[in-house]
C-alpha atoms as a PDB file:
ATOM      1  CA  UNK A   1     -17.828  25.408 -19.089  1.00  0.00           C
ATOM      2  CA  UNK A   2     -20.390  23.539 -20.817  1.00  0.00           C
ATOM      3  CA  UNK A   3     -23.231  21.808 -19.403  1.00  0.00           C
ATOM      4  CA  UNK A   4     -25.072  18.786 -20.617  1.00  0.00           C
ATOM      5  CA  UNK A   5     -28.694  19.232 -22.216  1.00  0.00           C
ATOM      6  CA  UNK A   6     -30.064  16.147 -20.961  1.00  0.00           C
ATOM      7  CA  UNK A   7     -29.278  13.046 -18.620  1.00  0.00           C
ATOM      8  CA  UNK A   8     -27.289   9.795 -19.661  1.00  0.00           C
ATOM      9  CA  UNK A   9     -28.720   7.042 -18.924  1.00  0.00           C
ATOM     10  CA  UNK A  10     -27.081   3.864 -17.050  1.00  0.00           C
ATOM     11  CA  UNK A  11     -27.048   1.592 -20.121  1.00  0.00           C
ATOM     12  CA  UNK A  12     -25.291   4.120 -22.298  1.00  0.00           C
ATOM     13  CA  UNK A  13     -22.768   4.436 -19.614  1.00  0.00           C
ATOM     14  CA  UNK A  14     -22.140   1.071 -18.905  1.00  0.00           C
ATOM     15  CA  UNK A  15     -21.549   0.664 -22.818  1.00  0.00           C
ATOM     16  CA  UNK A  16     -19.128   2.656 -22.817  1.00  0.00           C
ATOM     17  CA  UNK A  17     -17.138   1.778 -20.348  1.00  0.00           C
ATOM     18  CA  UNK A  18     -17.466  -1.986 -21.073  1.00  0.00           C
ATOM     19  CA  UNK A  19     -15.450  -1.064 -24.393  1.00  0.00           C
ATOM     20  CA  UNK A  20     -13.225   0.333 -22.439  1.00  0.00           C
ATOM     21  CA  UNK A  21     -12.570  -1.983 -19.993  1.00  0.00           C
ATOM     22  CA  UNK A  22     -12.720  -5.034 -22.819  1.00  0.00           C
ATOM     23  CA  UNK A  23     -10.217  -3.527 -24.467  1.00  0.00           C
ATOM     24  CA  UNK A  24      -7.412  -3.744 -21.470  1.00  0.00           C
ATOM     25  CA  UNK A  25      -5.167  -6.388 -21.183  1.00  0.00           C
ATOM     26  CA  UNK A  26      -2.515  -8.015 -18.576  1.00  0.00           C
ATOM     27  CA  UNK A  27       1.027  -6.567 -19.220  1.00  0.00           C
ATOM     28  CA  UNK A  28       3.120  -8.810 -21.607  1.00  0.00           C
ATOM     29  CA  UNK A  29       5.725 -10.762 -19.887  1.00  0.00           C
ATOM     30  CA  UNK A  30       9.085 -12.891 -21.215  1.00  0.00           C
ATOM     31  CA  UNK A  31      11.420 -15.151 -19.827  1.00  0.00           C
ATOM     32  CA  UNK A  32      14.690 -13.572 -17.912  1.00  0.00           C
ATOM     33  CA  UNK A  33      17.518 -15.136 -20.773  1.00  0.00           C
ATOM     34  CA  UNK A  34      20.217 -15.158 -17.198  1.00  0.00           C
ATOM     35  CA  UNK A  35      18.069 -16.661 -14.537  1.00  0.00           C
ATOM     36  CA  UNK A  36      14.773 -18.243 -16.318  1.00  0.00           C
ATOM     37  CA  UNK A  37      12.364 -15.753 -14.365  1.00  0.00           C
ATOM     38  CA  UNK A  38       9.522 -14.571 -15.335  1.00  0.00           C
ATOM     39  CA  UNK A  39      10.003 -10.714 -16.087  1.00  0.00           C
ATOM     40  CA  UNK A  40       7.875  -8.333 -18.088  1.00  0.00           C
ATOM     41  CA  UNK A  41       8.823  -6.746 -21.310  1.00  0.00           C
ATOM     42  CA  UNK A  42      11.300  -3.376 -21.744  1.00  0.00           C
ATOM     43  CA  UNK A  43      12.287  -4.238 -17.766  1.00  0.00           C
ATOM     44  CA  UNK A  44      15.053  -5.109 -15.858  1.00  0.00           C
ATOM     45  CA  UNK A  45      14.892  -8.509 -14.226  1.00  0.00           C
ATOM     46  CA  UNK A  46      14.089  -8.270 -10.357  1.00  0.00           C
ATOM     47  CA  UNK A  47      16.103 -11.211  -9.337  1.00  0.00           C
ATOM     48  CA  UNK A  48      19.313 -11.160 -11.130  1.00  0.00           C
ATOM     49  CA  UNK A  49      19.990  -7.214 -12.419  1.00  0.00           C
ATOM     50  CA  UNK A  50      20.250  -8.596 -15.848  1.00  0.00           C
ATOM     51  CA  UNK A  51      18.736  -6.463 -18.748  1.00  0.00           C
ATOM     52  CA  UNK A  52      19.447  -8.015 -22.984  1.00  0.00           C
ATOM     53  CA  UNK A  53      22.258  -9.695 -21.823  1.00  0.00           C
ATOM     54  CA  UNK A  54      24.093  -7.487 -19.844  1.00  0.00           C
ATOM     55  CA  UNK A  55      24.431  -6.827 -15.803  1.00  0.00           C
ATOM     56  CA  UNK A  56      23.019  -3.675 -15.226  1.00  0.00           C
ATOM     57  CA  UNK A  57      22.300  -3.815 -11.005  1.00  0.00           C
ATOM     58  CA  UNK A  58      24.529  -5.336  -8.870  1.00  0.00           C
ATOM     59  CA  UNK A  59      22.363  -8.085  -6.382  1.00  0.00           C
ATOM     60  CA  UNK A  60      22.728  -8.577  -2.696  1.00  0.00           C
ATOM     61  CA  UNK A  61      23.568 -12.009  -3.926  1.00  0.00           C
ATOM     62  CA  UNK A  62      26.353 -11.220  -6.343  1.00  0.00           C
ATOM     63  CA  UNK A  63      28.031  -8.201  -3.249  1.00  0.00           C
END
């Protein structure tokens, strides 16, 4: 395994990972078209089941 040569110093670490951690970024979220909640993208919606337009879980509410 390779070894470094010589020691990095705290700036050049803390470079880096502030352009790493710059670059993140909250999840994108939408608005549940069934219910109105506030779901994130690609997911089904917590409160209703509902996923583009169609019932895919069945709720407590709905039983």
């Amino acid at each position: 395994m390779a070894t470094p040569k010589r020691r990095i110093s705290h700036a050049r670490t803390h470079n880096r990972k502030a352009k790493f951690l710059g670059s993140l970024r909250a999840p994108e979220v939408s608005v549940c078209t069934h219910c109105g909640e506030v779901v994130q993208l690609h997911r089904l919606c917590g409160s209703c089941g509902y996923y583009r337009g169609k019932q895919i879980l069945k709720t407590s509410d709905e039983s």
